[in-house]
N, C-alpha and C. Protein backbone atom coordinates (compact mmCIF):
# COMPACT_ATOMS: atom_id res chain seq x y z
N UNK A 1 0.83 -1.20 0.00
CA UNK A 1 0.00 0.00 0.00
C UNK A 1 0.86 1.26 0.00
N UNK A 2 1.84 1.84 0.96
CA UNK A 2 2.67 2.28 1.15
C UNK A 2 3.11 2.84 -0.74
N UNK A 3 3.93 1.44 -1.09
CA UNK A 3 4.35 1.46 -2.44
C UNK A 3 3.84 1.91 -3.24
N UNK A 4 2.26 1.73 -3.41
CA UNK A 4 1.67 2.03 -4.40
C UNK A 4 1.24 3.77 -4.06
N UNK A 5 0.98 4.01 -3.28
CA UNK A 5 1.00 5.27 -2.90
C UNK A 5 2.06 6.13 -3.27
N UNK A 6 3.08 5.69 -2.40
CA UNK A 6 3.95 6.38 -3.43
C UNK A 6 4.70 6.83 -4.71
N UNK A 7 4.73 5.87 -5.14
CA UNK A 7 4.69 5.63 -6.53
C UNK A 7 3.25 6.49 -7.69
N UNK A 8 2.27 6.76 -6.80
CA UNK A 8 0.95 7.21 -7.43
C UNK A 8 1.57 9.00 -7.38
N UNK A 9 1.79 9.44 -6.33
CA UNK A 9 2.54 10.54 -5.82
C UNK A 9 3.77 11.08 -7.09
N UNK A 10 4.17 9.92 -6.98
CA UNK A 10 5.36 10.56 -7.86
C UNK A 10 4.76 10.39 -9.29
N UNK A 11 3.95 9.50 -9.85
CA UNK A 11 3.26 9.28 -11.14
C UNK A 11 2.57 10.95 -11.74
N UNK A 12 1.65 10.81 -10.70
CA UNK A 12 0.34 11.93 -11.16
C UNK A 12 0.90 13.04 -11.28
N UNK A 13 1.66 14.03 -10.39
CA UNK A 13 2.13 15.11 -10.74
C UNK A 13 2.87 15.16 -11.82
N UNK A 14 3.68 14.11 -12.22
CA UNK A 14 4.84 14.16 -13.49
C UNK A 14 3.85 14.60 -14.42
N UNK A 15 3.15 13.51 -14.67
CA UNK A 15 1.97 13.38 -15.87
C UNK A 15 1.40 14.58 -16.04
N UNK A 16 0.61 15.33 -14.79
CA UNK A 16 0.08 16.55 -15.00
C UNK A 16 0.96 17.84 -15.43
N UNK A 17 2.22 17.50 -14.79
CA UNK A 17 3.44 18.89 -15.83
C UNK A 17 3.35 18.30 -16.43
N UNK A 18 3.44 17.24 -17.15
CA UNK A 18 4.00 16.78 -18.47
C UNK A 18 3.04 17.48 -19.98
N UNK A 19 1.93 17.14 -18.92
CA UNK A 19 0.29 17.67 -20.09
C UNK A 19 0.69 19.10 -20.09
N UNK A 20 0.69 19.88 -18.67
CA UNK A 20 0.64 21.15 -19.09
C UNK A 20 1.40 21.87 -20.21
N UNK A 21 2.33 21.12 -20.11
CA UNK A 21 3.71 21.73 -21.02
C UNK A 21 2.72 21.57 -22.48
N UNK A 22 2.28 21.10 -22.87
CA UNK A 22 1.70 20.99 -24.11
C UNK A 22 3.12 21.03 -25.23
N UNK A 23 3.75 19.50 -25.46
CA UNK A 23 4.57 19.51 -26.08
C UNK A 23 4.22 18.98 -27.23
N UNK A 24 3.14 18.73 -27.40
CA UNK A 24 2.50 17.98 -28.93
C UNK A 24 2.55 19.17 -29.74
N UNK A 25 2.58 20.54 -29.34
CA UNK A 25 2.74 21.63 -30.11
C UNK A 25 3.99 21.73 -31.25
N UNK A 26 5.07 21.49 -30.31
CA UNK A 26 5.88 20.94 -31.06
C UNK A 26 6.49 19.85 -31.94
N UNK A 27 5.53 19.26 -32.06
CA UNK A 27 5.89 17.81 -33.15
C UNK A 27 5.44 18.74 -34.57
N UNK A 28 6.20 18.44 -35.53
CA UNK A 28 5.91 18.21 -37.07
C UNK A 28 5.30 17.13 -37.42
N UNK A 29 4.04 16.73 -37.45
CA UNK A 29 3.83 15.27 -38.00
C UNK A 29 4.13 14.57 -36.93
N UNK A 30 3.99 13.39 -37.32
CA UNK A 30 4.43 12.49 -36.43
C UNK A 30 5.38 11.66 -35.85
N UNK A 31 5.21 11.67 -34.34
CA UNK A 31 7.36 11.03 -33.62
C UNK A 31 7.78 10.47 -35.00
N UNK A 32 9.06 10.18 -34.90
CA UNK A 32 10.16 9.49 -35.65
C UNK A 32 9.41 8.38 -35.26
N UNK A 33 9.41 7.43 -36.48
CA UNK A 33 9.46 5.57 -36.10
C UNK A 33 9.86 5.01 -35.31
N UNK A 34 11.21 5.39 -35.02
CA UNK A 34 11.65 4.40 -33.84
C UNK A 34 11.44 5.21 -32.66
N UNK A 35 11.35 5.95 -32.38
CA UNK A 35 10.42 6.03 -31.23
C UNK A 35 9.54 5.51 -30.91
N UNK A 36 8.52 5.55 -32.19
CA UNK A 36 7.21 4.68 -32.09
C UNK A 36 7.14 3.28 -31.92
N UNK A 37 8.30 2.79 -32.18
CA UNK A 37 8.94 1.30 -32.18
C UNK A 37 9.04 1.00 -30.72
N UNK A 38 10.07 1.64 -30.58
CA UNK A 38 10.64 1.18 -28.93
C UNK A 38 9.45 1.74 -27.92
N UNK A 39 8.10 2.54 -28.55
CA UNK A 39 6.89 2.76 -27.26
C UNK A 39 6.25 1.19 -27.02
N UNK A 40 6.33 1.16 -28.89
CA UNK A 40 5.25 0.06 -28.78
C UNK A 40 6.05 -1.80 -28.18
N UNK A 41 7.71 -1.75 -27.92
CA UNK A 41 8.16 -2.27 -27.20
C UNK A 41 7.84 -2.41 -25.65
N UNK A 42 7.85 -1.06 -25.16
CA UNK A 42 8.02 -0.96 -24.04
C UNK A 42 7.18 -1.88 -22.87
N UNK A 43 5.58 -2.23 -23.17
CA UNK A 43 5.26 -3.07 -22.18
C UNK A 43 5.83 -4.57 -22.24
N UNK A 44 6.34 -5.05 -23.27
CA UNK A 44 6.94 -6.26 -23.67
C UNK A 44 8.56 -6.30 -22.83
N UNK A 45 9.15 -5.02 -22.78
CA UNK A 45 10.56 -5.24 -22.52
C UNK A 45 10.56 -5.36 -20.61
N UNK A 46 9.60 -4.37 -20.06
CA UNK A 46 9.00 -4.36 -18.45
C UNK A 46 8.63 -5.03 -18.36
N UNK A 47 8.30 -5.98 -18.93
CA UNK A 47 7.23 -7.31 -18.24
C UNK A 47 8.14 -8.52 -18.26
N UNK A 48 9.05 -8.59 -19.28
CA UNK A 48 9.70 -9.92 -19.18
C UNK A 48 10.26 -10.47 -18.05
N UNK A 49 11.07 -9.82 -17.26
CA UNK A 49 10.88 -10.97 -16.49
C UNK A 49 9.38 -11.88 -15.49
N UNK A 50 8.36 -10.98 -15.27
CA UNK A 50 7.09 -12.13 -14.99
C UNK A 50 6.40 -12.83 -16.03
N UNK A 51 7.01 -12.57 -17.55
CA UNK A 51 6.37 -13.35 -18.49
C UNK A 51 7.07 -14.27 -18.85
N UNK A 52 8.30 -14.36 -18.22
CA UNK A 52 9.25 -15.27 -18.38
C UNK A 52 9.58 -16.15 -16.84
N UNK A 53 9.14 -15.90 -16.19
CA UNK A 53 8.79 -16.33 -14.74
C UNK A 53 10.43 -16.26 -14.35
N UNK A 54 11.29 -15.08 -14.77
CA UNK A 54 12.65 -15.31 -14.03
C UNK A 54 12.64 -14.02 -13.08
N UNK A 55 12.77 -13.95 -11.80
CA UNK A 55 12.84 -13.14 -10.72
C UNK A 55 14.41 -12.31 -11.25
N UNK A 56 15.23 -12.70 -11.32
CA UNK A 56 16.51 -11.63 -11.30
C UNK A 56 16.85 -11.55 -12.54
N UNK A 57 16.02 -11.71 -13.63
CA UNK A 57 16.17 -10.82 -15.48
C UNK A 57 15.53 -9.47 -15.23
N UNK A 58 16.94 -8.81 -15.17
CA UNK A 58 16.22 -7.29 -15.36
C UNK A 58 15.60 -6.45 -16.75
N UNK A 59 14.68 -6.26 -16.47
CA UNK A 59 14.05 -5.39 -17.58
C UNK A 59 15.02 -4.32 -18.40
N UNK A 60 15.34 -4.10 -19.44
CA UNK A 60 15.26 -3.12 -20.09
C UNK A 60 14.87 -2.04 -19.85
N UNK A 61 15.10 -0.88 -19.55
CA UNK A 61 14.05 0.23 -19.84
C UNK A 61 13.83 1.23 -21.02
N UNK A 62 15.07 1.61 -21.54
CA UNK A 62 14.16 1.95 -22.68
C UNK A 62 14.04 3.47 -22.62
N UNK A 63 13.81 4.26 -21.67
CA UNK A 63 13.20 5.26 -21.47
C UNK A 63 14.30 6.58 -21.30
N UNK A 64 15.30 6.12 -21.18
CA UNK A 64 16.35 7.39 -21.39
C UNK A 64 16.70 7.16 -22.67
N UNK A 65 16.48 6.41 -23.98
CA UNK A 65 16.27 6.43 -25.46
C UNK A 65 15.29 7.50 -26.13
N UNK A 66 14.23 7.26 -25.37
CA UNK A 66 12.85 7.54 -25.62
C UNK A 66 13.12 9.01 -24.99
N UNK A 67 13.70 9.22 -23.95
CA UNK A 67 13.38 10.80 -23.47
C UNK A 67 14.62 11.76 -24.58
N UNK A 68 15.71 11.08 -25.09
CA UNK A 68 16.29 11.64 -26.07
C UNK A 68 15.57 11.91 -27.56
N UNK A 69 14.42 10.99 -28.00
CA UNK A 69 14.28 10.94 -29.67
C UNK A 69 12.91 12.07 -28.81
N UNK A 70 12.41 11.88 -27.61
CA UNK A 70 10.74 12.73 -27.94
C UNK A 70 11.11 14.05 -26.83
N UNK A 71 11.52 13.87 -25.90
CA UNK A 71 12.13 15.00 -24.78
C UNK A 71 11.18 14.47 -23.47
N UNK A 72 11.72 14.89 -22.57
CA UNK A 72 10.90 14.86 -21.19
C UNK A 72 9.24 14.48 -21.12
N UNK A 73 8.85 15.73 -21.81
CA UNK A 73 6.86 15.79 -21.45
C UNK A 73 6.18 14.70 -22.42
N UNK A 74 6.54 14.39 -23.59
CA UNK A 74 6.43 13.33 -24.56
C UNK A 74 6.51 11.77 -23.76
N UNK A 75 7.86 12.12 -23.26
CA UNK A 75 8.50 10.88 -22.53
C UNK A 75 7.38 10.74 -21.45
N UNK A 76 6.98 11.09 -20.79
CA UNK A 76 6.00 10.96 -19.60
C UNK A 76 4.57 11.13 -19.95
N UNK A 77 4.07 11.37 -21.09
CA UNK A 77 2.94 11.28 -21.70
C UNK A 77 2.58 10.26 -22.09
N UNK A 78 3.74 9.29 -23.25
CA UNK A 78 3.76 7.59 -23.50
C UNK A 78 3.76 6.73 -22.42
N UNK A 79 3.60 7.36 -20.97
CA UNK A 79 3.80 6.22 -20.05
C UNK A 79 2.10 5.87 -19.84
N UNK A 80 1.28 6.50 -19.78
CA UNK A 80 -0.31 5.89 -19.77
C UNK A 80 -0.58 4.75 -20.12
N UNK A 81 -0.63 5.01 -21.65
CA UNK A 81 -0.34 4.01 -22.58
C UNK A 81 0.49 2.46 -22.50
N UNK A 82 1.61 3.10 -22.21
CA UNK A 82 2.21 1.49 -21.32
C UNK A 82 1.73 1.04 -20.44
N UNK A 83 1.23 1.66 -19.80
CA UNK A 83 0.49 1.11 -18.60
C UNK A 83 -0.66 -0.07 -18.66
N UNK A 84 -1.41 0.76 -19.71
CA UNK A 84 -2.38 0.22 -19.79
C UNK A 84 -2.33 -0.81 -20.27
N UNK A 85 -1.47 -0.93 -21.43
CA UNK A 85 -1.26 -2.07 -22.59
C UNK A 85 -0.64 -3.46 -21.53
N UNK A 86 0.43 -2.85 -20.49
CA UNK A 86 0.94 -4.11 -19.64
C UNK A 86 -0.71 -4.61 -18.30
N UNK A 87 -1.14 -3.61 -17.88
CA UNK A 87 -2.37 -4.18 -17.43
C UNK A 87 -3.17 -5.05 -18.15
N UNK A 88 -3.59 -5.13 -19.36
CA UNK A 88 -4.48 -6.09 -20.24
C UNK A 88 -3.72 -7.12 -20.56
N UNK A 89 -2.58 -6.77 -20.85
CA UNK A 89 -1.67 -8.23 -21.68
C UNK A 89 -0.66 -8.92 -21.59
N UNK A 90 -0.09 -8.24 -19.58
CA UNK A 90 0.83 -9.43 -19.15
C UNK A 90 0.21 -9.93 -18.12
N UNK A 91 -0.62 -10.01 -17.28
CA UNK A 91 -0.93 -10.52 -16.18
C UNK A 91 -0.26 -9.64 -14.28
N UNK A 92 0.18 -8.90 -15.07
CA UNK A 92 0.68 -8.50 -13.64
C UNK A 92 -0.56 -7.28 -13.60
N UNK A 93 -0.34 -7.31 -11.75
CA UNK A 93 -1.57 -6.58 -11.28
C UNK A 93 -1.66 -4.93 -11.12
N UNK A 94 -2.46 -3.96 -10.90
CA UNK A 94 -1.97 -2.66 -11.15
C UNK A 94 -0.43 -2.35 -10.40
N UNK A 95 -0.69 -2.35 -9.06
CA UNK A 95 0.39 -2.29 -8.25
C UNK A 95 1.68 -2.48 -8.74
N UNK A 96 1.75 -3.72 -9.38
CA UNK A 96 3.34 -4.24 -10.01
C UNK A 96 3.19 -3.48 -11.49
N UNK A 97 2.06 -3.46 -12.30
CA UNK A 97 2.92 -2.32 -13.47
C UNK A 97 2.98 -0.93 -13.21
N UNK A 98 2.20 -0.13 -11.86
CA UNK A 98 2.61 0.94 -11.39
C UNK A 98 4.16 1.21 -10.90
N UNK A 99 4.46 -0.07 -10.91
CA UNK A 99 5.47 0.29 -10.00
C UNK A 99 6.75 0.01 -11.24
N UNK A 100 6.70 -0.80 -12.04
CA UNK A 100 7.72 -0.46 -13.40
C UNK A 100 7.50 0.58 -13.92
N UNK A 101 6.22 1.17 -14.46
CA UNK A 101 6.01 2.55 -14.82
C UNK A 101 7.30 3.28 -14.56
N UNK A 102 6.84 3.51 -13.08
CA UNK A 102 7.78 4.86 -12.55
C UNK A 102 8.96 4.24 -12.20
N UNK A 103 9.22 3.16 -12.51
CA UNK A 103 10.72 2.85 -12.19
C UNK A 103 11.85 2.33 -12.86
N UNK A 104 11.15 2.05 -13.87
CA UNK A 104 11.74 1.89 -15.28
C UNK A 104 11.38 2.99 -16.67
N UNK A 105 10.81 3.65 -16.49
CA UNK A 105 10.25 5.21 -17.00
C UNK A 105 9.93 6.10 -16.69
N UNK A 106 9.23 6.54 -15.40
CA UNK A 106 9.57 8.00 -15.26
C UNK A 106 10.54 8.08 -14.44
N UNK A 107 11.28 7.50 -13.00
CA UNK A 107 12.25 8.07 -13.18
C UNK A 107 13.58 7.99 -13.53
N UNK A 108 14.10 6.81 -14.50
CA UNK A 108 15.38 7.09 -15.07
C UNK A 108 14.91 8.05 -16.52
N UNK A 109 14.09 8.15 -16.86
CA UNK A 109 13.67 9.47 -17.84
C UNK A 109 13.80 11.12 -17.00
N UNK A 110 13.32 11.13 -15.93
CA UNK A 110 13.71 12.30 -15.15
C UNK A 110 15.09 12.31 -14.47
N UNK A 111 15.63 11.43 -14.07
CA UNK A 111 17.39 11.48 -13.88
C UNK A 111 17.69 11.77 -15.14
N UNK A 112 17.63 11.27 -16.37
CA UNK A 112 18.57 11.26 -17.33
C UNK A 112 18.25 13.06 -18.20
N UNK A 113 17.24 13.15 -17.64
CA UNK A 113 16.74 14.68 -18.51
C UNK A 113 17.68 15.78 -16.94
N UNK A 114 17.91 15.50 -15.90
CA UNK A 114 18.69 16.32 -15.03
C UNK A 114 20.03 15.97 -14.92
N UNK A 115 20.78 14.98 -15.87
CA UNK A 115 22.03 14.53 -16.03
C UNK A 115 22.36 15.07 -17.17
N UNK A 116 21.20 14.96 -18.10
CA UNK A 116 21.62 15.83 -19.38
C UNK A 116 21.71 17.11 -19.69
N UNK A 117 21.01 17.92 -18.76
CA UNK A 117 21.04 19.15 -18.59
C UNK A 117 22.85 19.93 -17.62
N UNK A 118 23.10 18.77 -16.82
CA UNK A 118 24.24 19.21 -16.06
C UNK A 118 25.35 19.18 -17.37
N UNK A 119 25.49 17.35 -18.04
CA UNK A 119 26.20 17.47 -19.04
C UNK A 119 26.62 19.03 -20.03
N UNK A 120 25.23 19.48 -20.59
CA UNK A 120 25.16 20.56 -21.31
C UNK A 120 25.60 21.75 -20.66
N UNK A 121 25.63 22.06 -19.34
CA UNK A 121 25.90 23.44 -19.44
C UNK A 121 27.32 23.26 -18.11
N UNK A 122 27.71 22.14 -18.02
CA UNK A 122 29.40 21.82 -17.55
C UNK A 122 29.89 21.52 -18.38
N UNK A 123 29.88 20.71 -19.41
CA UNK A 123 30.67 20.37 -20.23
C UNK A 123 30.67 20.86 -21.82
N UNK A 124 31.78 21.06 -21.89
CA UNK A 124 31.80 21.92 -23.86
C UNK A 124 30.75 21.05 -24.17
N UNK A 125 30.12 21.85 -25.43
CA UNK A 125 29.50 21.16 -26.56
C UNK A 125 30.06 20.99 -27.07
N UNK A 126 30.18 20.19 -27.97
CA UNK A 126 30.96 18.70 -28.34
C UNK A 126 30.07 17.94 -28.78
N UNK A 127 29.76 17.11 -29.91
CA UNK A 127 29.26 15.60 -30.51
C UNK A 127 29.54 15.14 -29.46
N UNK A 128 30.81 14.45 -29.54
CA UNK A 128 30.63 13.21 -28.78
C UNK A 128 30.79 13.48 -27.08
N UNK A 129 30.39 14.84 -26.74
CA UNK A 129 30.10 15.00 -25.42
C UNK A 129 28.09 14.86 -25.48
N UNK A 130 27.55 14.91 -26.24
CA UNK A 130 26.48 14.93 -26.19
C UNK A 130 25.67 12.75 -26.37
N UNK A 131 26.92 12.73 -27.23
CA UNK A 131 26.82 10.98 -27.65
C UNK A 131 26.80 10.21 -26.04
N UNK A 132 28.43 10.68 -25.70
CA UNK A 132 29.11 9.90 -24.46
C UNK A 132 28.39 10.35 -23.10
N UNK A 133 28.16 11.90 -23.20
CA UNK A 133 27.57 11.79 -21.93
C UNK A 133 26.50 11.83 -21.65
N UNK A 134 25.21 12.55 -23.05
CA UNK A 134 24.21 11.93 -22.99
C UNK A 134 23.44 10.62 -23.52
N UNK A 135 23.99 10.04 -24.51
CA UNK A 135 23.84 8.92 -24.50
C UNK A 135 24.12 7.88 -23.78
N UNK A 136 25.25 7.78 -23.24
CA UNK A 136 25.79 6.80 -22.43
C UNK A 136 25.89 6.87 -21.25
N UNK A 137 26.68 8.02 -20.44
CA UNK A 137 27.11 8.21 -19.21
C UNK A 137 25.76 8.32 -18.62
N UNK A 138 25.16 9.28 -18.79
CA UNK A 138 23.86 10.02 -18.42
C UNK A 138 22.64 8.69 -17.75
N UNK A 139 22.42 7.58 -19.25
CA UNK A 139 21.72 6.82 -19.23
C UNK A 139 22.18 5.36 -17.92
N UNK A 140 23.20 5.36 -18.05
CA UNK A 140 24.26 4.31 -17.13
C UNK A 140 23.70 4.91 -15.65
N UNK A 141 23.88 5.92 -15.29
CA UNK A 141 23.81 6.73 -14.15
C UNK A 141 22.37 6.65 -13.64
N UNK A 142 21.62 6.82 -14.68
CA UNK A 142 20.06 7.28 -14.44
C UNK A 142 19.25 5.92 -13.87
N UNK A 143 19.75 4.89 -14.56
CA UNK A 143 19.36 3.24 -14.27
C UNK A 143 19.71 2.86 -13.25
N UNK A 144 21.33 2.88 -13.04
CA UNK A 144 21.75 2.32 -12.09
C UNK A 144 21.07 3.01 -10.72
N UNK A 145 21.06 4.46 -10.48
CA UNK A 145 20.48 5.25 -9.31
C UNK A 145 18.58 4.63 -9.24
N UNK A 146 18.27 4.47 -10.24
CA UNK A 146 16.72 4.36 -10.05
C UNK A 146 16.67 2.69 -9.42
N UNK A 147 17.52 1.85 -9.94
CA UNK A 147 17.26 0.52 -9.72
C UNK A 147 17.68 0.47 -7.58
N UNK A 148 19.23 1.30 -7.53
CA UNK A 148 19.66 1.37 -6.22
C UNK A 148 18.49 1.78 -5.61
N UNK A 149 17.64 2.72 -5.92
CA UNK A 149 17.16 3.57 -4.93
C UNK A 149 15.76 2.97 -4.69
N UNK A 150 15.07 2.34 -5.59
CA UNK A 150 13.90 1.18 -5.74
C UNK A 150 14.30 0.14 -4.45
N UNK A 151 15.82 -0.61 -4.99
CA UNK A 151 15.51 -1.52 -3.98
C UNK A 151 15.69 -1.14 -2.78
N UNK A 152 16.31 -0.22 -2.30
CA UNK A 152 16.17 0.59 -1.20
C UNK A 152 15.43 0.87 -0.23
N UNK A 153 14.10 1.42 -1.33
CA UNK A 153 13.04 1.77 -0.82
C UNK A 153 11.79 1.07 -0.47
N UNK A 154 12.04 -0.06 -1.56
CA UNK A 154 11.18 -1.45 -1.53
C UNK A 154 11.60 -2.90 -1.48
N UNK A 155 12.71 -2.48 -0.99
CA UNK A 155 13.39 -4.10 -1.24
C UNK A 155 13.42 -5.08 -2.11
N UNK A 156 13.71 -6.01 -1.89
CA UNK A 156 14.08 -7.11 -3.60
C UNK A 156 13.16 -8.55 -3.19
N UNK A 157 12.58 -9.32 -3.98
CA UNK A 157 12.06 -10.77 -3.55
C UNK A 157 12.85 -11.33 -2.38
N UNK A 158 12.40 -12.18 -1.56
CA UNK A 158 12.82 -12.68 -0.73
C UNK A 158 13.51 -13.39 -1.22
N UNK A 159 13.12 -14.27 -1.86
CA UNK A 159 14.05 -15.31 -2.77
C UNK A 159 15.53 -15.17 -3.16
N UNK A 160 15.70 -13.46 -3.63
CA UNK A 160 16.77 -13.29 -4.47
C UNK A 160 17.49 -12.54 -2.96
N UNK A 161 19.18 -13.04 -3.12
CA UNK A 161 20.01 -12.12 -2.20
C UNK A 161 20.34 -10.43 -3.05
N UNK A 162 20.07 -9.61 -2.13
CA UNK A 162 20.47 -8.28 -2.18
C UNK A 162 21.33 -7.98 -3.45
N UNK A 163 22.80 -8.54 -3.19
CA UNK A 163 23.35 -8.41 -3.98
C UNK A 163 23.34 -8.89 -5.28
N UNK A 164 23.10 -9.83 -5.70
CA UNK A 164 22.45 -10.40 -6.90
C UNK A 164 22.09 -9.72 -7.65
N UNK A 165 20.61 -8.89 -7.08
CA UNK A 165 19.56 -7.94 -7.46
C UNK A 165 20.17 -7.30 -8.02
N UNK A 166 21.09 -6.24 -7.06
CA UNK A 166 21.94 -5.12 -7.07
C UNK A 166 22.99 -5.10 -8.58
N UNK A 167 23.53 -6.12 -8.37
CA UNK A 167 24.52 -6.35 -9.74
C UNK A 167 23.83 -6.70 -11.65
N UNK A 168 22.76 -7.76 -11.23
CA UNK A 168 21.92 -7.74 -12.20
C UNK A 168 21.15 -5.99 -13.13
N UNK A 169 21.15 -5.25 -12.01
CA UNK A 169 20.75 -3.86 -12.21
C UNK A 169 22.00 -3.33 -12.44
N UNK A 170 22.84 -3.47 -12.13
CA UNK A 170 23.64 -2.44 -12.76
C UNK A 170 24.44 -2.93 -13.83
N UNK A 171 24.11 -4.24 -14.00
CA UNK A 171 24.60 -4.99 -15.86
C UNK A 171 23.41 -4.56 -16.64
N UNK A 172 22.08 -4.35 -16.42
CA UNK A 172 21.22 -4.21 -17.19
C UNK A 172 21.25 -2.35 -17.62
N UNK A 173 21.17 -1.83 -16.35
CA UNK A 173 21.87 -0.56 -16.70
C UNK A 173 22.70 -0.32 -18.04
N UNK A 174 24.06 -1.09 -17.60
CA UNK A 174 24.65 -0.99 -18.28
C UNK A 174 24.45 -1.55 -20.05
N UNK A 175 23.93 -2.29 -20.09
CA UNK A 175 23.39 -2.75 -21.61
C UNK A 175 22.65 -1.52 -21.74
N UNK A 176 21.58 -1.02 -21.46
CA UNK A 176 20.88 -0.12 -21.69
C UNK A 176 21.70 1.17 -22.49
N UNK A 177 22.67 1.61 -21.76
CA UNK A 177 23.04 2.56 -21.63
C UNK A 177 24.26 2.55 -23.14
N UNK A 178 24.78 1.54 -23.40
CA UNK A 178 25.10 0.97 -24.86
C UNK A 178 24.53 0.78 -25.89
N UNK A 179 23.34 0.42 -25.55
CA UNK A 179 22.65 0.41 -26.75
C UNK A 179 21.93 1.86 -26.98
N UNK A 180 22.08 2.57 -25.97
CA UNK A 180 21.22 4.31 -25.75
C UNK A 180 22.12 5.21 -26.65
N UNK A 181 23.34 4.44 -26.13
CA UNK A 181 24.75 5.59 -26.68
C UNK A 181 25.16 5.24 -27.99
N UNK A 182 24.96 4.07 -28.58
CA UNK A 182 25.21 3.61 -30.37
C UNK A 182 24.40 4.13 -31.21
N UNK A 183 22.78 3.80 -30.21
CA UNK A 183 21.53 4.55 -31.62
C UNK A 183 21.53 6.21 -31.63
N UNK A 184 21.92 6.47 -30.19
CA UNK A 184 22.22 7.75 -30.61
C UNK A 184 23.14 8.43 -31.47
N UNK A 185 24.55 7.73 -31.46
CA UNK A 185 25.64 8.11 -32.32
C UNK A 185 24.93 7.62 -33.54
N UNK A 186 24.62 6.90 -33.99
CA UNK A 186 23.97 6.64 -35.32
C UNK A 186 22.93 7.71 -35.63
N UNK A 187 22.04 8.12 -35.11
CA UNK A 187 21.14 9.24 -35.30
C UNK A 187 21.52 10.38 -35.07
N UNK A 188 22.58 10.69 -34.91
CA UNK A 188 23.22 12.15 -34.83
C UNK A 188 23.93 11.90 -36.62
N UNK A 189 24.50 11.07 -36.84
CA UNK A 189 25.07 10.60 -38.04
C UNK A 189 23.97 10.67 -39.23
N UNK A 190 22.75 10.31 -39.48
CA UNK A 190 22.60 9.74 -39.96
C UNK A 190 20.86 10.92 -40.32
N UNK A 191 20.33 10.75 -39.10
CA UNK A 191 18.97 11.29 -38.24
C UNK A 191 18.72 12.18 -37.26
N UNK A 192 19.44 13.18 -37.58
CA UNK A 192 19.71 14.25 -36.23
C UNK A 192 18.52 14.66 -35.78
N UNK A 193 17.24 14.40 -36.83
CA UNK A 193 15.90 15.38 -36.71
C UNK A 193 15.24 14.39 -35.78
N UNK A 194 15.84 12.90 -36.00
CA UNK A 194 14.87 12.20 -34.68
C UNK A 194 15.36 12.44 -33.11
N UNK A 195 16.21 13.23 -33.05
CA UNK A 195 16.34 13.31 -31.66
C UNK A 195 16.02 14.86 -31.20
N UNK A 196 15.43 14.64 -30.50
CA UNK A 196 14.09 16.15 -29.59
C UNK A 196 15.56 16.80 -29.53
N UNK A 197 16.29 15.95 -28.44
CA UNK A 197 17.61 16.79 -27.50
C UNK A 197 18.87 17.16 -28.33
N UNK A 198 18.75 17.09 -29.84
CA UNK A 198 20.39 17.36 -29.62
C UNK A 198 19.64 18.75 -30.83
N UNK A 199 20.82 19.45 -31.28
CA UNK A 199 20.56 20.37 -32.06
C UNK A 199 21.76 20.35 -32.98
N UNK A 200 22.37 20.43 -34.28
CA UNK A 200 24.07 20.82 -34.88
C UNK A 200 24.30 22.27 -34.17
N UNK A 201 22.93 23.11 -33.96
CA UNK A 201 23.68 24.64 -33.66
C UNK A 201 24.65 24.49 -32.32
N UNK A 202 24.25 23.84 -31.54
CA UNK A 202 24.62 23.33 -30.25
C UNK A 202 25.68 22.66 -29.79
N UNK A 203 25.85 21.45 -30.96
CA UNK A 203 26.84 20.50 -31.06
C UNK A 203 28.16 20.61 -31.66
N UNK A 204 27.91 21.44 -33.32
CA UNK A 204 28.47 21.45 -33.73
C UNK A 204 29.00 22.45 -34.24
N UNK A 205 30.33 22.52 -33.81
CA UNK A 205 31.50 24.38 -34.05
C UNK A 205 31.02 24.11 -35.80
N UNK A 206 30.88 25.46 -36.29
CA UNK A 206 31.33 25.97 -37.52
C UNK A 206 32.40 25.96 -38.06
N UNK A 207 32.47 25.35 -39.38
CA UNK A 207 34.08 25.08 -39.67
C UNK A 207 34.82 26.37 -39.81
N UNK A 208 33.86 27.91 -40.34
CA UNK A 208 34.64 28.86 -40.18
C UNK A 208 34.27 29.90 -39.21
């Protein structure tokens, strides 16, 4: 109860800045594809481990990808939607997809949007300060702190020892955060317009 409470706390207000901001203003048409890809992933990648009945396969999250190609209020707007889709079609009960929601999406999406902001205005602009530290560093950081601070706050299955948990999260982190930092270097390369966060004016010095 406790959990779910809190977790509701930290849900509803996000959601309600998120609306206010009215960031659909800013879309041209519609998200980039792979955004739309990895949304329509997202209740599939949170659920696996109870659809796979393995207690210490950590989920994917996904969501410091997603807060780079759509930005923050976007990013926390697609979380409804996941919600709902993992309520009807994995079996887990509100409580347990409330509680991936916000812990595998809103907040390593809100760490990684206040890691990326420090990145940007401590460190030169730079490509591959925007690749390395928001793609990668940023995302590594944002997982690993949300997973620490979850089990922290809610502890881990009885079943599984502490540490286990602990390390499993910060390898999954870490995959995350590799595969966050490649598609991004590829879409700065390739697709600069699918990513909300980066800009060339920003990134990239003028050759003269």
């Amino acid at each position: 109860m406790i959990e779910s409470t809190l977790n509701l706390l930290l849900a509803v207000p996000a959601v309600a800045i998120a609306a206010a901001l009215r960031p659909w203003r800013a879309l041209r048409g519609a998200p980039p594809w792979p955004a739309l890809a990895l949304w329509a992933l997202l209740p599939l990648l949170w659920s696996l481990d109870a659809t796979t009945a393995s207690p210490l396969l950590q989920p994917l999250s996904g969501a410091c990808l997603l807060l780079l190609m759509l930005g923050w209020p976007l990013t926390v707007l697609a979380l409804p939607p996941v919600a709902a889709v993992m309520l009807l079609a994995t079996g887990l009960d509100a409580a347990g997809v409330l509680h991936r929601v916000v812990w595998l999406g809103l907040m390593p999406a809100t760490l990684a949007l206040g890691l990326g902001a420090l990145v940007r205005h401590a460190l030169p602009r730079h490509l591959f300060v925007y690749i390395l530290g928001r793609g990668f560093f940023a995302t590594a950081i944002a997982l690993a702190a949300s997973g620490a601070l979850a089990a922290w706050l809610f502890g881990v299955p009885e079943t599984l020892p502490l540490a286990d948990v602990v390390l499993a999260r910060l390898l999954a982190a870490f995959g995350d955060a590799f595969i966050t930092g490649m598609l991004a270097a590829i879409f700065v390369a390739f697709r600069p317009q699918w990513l909300a966060t980066y800009a060339d004016r920003l990134y990239l010095k003028p050759l003269l």
